[in-house]
N, C-alpha and C. Protein backbone atom coordinates (compact mmCIF):
# COMPACT_ATOMS: atom_id res chain seq x y z
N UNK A 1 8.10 143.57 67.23
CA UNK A 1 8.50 143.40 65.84
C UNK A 1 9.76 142.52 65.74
N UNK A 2 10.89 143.06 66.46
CA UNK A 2 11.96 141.69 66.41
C UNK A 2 11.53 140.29 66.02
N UNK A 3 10.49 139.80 67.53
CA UNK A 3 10.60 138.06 67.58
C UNK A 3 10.02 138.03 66.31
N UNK A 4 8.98 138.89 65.83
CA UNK A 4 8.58 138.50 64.11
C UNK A 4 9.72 137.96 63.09
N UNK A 5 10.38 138.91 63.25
CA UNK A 5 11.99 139.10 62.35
C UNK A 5 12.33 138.20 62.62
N UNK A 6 12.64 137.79 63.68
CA UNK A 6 13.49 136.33 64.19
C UNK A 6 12.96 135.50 63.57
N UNK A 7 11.40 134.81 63.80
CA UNK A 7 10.93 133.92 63.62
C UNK A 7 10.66 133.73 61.92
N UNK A 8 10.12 134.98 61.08
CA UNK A 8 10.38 134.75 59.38
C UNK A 8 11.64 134.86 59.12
N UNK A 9 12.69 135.39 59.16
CA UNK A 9 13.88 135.04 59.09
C UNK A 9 14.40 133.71 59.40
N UNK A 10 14.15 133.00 60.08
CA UNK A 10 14.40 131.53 60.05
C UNK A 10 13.91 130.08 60.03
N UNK A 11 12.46 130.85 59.40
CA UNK A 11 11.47 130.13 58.35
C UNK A 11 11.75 129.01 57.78
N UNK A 12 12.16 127.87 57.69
CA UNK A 12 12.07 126.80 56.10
C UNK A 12 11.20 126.42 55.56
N UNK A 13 10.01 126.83 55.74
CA UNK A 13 8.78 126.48 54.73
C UNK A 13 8.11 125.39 55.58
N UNK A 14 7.04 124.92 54.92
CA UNK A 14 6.58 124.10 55.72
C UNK A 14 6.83 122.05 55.18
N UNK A 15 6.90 121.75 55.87
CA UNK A 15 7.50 120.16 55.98
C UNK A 15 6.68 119.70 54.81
N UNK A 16 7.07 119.05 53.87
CA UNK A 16 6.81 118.17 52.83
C UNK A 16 6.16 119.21 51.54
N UNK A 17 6.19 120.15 51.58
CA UNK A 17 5.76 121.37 50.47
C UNK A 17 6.56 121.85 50.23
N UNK A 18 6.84 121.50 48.52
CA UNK A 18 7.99 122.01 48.07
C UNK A 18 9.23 121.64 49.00
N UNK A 19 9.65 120.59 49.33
CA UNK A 19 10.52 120.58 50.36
C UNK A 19 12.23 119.96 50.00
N UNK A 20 12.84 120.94 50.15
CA UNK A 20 14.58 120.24 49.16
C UNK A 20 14.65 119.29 50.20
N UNK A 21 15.04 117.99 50.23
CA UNK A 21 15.55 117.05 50.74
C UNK A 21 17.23 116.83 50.09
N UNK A 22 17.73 117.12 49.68
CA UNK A 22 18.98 116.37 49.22
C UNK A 22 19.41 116.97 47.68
N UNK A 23 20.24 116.19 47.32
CA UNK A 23 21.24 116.58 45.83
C UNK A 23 21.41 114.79 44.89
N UNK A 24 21.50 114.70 44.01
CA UNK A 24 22.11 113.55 44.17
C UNK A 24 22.87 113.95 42.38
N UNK A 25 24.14 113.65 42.53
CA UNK A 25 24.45 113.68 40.56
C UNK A 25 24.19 115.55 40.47
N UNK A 26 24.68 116.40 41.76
CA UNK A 26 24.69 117.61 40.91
C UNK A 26 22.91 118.08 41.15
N UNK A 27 21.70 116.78 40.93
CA UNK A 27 20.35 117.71 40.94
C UNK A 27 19.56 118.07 41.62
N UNK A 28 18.87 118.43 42.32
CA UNK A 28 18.03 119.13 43.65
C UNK A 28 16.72 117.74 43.32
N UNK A 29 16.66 117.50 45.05
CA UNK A 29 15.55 116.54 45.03
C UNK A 29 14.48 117.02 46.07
N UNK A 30 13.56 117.52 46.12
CA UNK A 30 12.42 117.96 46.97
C UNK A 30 11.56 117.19 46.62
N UNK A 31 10.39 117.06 47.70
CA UNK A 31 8.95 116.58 48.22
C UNK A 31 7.85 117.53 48.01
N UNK A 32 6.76 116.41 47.46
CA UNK A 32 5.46 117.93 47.86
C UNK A 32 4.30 116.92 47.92
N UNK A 33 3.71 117.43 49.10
CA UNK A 33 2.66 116.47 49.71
C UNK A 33 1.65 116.40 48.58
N UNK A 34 1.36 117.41 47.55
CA UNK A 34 0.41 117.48 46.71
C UNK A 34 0.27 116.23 46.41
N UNK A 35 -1.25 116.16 46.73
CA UNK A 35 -1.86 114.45 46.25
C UNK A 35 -3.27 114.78 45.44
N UNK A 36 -3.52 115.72 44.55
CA UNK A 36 -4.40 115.81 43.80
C UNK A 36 -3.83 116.66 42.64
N UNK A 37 -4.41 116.55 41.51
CA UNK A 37 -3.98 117.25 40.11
C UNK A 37 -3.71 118.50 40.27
N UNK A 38 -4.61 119.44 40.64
CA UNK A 38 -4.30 120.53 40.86
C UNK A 38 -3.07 120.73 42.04
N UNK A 39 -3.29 120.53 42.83
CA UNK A 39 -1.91 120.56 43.49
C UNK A 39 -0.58 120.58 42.52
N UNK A 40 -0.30 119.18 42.24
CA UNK A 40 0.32 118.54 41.58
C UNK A 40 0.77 119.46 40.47
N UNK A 41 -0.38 120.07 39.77
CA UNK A 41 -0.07 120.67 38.53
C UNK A 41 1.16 122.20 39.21
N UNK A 42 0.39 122.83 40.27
CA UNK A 42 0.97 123.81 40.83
C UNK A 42 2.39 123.56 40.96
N UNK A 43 3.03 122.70 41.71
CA UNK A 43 4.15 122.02 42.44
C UNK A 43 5.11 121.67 40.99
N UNK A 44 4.59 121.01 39.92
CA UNK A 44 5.58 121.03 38.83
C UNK A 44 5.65 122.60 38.13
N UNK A 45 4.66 123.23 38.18
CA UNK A 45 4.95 124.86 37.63
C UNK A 45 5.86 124.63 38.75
N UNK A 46 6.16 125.15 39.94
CA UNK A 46 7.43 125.49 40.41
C UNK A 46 8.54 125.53 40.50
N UNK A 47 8.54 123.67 40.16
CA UNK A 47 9.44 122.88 40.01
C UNK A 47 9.92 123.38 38.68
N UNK A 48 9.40 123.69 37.84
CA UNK A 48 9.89 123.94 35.92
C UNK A 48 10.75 125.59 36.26
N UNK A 49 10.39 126.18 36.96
CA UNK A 49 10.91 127.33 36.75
C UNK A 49 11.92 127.49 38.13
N UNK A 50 12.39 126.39 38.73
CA UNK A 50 14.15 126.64 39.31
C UNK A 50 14.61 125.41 38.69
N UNK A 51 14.30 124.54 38.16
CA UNK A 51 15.20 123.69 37.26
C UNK A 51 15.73 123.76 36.10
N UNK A 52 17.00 123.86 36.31
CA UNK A 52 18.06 124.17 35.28
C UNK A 52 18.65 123.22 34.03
N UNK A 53 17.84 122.01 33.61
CA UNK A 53 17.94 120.94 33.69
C UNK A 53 16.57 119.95 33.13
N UNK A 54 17.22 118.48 33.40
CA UNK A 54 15.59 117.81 33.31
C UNK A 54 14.57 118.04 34.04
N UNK A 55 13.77 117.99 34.09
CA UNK A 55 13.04 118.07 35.38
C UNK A 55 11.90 116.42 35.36
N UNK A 56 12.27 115.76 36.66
CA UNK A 56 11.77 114.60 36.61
C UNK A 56 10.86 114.74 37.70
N UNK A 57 9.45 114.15 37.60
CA UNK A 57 8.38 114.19 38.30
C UNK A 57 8.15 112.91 38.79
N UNK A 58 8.02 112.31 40.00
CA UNK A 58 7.69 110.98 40.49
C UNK A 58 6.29 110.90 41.27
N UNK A 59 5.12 110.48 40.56
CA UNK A 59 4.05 110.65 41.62
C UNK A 59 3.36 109.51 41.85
N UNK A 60 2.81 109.25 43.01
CA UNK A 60 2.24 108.09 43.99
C UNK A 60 0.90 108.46 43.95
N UNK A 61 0.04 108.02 42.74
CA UNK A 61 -1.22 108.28 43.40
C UNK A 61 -1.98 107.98 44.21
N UNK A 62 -2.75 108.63 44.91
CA UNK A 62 -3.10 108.19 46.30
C UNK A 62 -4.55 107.58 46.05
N UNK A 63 -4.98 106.66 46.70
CA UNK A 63 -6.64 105.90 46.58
C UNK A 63 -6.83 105.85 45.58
N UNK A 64 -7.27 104.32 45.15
CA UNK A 64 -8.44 104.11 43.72
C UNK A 64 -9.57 105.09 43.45
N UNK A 65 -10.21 105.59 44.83
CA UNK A 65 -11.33 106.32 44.00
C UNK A 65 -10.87 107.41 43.92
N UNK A 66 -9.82 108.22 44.12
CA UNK A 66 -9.08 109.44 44.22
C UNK A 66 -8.62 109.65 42.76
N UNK A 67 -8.44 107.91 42.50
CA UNK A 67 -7.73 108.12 40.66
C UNK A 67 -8.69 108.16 39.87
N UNK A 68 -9.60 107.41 40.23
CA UNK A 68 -11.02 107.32 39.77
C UNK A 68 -12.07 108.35 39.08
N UNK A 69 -12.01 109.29 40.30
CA UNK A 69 -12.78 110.04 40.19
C UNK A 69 -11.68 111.69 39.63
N UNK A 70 -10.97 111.68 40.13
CA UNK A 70 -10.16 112.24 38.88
C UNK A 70 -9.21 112.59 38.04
N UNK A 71 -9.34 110.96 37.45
CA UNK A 71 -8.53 110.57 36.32
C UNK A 71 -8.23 111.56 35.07
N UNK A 72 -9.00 112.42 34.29
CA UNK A 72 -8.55 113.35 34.12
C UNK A 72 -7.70 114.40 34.02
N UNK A 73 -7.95 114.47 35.39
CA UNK A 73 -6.74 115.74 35.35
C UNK A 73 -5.26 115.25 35.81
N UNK A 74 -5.35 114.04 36.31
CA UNK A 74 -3.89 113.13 36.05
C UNK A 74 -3.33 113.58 35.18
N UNK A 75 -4.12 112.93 33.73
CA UNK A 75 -3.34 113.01 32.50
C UNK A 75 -2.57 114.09 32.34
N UNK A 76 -2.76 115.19 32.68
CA UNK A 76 -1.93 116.40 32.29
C UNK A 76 -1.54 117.37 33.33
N UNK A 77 -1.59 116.87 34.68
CA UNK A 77 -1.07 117.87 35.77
C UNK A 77 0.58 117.81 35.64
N UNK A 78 1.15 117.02 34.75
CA UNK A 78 3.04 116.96 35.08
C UNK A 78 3.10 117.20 33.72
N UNK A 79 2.22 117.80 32.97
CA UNK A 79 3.30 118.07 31.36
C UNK A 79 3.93 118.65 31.66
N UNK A 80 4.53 120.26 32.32
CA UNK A 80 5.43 120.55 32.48
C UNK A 80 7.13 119.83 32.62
N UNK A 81 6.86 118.67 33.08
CA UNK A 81 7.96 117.79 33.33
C UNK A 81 8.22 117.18 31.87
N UNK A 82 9.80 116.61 31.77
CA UNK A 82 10.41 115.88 30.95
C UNK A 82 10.13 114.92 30.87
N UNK A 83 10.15 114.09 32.63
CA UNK A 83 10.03 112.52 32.43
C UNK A 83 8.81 112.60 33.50
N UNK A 84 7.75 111.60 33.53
CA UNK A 84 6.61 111.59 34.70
C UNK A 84 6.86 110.14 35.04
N UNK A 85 7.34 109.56 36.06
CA UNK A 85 7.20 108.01 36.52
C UNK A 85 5.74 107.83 37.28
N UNK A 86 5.51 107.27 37.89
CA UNK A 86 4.52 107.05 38.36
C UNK A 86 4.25 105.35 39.06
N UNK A 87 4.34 105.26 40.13
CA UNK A 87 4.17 104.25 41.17
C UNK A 87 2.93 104.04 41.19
N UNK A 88 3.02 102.71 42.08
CA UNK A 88 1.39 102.10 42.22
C UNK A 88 0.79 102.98 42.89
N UNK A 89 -0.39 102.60 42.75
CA UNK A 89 -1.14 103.57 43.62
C UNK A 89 -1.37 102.70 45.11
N UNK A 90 -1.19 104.38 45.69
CA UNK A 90 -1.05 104.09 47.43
C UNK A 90 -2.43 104.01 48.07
N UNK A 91 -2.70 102.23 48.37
CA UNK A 91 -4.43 102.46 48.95
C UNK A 91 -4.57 103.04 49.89
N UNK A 92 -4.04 103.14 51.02
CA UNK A 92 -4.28 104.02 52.35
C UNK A 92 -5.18 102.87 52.75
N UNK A 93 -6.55 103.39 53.13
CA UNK A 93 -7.77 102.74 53.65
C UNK A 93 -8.19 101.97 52.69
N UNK A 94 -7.83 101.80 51.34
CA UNK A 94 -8.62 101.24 50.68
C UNK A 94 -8.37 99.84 49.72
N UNK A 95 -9.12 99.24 49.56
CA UNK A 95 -9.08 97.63 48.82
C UNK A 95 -8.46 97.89 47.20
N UNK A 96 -8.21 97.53 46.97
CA UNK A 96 -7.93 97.46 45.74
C UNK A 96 -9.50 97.03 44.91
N UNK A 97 -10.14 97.85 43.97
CA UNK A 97 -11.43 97.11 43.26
C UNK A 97 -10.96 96.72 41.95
N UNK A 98 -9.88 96.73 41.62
CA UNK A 98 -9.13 95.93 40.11
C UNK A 98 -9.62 96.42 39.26
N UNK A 99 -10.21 97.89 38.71
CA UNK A 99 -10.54 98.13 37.85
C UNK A 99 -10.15 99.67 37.79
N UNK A 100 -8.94 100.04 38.49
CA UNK A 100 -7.86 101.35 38.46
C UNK A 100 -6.54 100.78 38.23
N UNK A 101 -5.73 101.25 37.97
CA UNK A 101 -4.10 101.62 38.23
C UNK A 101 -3.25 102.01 37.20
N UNK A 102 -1.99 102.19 38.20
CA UNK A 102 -1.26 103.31 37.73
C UNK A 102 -0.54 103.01 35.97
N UNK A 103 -0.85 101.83 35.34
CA UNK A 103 -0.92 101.26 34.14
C UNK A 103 -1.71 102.34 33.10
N UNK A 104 -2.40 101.77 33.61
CA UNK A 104 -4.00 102.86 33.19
C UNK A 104 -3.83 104.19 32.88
N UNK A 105 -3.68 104.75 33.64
CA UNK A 105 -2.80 106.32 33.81
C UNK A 105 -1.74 106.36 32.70
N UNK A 106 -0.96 105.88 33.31
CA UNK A 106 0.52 106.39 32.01
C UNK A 106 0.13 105.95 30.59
N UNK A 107 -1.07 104.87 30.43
CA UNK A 107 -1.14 104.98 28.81
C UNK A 107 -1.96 105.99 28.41
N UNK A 108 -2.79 106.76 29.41
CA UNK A 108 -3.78 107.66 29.06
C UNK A 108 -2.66 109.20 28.98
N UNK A 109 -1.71 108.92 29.65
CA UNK A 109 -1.19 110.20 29.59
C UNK A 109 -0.06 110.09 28.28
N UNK A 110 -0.03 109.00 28.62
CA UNK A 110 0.91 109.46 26.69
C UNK A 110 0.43 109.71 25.57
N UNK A 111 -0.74 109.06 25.42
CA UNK A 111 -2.11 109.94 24.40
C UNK A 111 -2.12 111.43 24.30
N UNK A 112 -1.57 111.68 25.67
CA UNK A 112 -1.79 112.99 25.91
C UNK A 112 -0.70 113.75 25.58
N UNK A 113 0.40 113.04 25.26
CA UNK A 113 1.75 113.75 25.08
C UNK A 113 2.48 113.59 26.34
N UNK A 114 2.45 113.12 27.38
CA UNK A 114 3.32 112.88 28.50
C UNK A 114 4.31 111.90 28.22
N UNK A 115 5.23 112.10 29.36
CA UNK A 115 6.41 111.44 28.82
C UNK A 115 6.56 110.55 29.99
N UNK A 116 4.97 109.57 30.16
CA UNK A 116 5.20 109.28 31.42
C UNK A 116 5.87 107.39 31.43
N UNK A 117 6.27 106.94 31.95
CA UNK A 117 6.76 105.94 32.66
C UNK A 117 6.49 104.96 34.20
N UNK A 118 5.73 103.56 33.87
CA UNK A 118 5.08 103.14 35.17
C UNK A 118 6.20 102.43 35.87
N UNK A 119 6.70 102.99 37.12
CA UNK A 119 7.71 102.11 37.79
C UNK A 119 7.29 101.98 39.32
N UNK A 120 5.91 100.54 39.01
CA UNK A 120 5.60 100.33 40.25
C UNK A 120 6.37 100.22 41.70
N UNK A 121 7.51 100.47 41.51
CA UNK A 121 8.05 100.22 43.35
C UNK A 121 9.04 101.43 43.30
N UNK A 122 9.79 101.93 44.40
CA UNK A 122 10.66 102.80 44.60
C UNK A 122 11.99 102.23 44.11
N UNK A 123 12.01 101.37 44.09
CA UNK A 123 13.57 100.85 43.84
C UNK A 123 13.08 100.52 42.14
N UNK A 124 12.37 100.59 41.36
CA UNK A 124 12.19 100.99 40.07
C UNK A 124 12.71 102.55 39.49
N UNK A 125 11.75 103.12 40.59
CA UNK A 125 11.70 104.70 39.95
C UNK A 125 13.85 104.87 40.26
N UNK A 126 14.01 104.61 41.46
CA UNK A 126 15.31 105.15 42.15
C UNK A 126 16.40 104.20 40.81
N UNK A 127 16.17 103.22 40.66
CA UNK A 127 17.10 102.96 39.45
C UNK A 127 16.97 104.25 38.07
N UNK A 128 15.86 104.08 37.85
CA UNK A 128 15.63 105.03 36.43
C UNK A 128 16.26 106.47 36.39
N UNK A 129 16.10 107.07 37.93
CA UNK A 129 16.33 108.26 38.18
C UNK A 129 18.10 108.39 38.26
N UNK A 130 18.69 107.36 39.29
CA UNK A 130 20.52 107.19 39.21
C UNK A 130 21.23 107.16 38.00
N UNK A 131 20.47 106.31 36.53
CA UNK A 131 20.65 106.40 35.57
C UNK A 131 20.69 107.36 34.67
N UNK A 132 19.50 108.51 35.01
CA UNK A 132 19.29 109.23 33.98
C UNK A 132 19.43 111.07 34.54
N UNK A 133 19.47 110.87 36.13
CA UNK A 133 19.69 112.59 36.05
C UNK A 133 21.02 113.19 36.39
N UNK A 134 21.34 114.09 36.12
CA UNK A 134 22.41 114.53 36.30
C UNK A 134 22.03 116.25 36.48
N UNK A 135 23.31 116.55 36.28
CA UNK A 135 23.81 117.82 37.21
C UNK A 135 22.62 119.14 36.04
N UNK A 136 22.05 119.57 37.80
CA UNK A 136 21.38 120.51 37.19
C UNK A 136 19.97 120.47 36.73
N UNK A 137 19.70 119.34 36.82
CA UNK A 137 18.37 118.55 37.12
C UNK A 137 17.49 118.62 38.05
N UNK A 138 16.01 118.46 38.38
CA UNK A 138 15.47 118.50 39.54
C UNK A 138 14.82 117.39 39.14
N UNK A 139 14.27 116.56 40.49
CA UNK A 139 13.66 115.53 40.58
C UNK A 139 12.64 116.03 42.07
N UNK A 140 11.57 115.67 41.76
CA UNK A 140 10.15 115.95 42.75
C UNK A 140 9.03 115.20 42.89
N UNK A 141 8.80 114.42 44.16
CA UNK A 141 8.15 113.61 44.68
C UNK A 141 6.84 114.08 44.72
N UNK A 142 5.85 113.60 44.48
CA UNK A 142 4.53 113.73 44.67
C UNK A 142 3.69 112.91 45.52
N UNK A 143 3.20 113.13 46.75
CA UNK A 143 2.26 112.55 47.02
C UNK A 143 2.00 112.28 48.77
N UNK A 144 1.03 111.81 48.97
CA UNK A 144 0.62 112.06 50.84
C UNK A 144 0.89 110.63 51.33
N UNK A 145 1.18 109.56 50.45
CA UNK A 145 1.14 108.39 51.19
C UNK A 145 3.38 108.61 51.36
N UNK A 146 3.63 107.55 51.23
CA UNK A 146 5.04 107.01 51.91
C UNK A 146 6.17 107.17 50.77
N UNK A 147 5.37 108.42 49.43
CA UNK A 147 6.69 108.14 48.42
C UNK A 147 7.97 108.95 48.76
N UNK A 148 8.25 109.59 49.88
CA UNK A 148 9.03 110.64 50.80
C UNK A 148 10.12 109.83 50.86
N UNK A 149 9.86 108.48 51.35
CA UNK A 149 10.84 107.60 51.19
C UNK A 149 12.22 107.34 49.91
N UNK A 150 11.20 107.58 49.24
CA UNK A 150 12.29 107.53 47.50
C UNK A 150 13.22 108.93 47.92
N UNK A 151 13.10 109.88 48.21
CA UNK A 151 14.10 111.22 48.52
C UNK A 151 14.93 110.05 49.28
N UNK A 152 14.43 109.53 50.44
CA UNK A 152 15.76 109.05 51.66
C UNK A 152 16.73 107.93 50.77
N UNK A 153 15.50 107.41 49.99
CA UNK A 153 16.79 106.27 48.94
C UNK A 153 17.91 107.02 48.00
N UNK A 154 17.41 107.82 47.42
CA UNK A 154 18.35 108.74 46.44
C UNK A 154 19.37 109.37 47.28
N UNK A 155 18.95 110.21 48.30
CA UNK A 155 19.89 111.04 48.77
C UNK A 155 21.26 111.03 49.09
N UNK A 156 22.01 112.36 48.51
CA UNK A 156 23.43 112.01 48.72
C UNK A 156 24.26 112.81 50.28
N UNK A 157 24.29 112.46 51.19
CA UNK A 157 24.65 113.66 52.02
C UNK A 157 23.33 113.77 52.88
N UNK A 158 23.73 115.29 53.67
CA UNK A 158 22.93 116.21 54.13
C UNK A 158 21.90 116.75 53.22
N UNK A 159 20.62 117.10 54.24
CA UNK A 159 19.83 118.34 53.32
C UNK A 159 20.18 118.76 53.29
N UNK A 160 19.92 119.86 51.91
CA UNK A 160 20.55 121.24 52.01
C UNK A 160 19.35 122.36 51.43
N UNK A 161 19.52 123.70 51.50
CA UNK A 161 18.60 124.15 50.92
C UNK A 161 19.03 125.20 49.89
């Protein structure tokens, strides 16, 4: 029973779920691999209820046919959030067929009442975010391709948890 104790006792969760990376301006910045709506939708419920604050959502959707096929539930997996940015979408394996993107999305989600915002590159979203969050705020990355990166641009310091 000890090494149990030992070993959940010094637990941090698992890497990129729900994951605090940093502070920046006072607000908590975590990762969450969630790369589908439902996920996604889960991960901002979480996010809404320890943020004290704005709560800003940044998500990378992953593959054209991933947006494609369900575009839908895009539209409304981050209402919980204040602000929704949203980056290009990350092809992975795949071509671009010019008839998706992340354009597309944010006008469908403001129909919807989202408060979303398209800032195709990281150094878009990371301006918008230096500008606008402050203390007490959370900001949360979405997604399985490389948007993990935007935490390392923001970050002030050490992780902390």
């Amino acid at each position: 029973m000890d090494p149990a104790i030992k070993a959940v006792s010094s637990f941090t969760g698992a890497r990129r779920r729900f994951e605090k990376t940093g502070m920046l301006k006072g607000a908590e910045l975590f990762h969450d691999y969630g790369h589908n709506p439902a996920e996604m939708r889960n991960a901002v419920y979480i996010a809404r209820r320890r943020c004290r604050g704005k709560l800003w959502v940044v998500v990378q959707p992953h593959t054209y046919s991933r947006v494609k096929t369900l575009f839908d539930g895009y539209l409304t997996c981050t209402q919980g959030a204040d602000i929704t940015l949203l980056t290009d979408i990350f092809a992975a394996r795949e071509k671009d067929p010019e008839d998706i993107n992340s354009e597309m999305l944010v006008e469908a989600m403001k129909k919807r009442g989202v408060n979303a915002v398209h800032t195709p590159g990281f150094d878009d979203a990371a301006k918008l975010i230096r500008e606008g969050v402050g203390e007490g705020d959370l900001v949360i990355t979405m997604g399985c391709g490389d948007i993990y990166r935007l935490n390392e641009m923001l970050a002030e310091g050490t992780k902390q948890s």
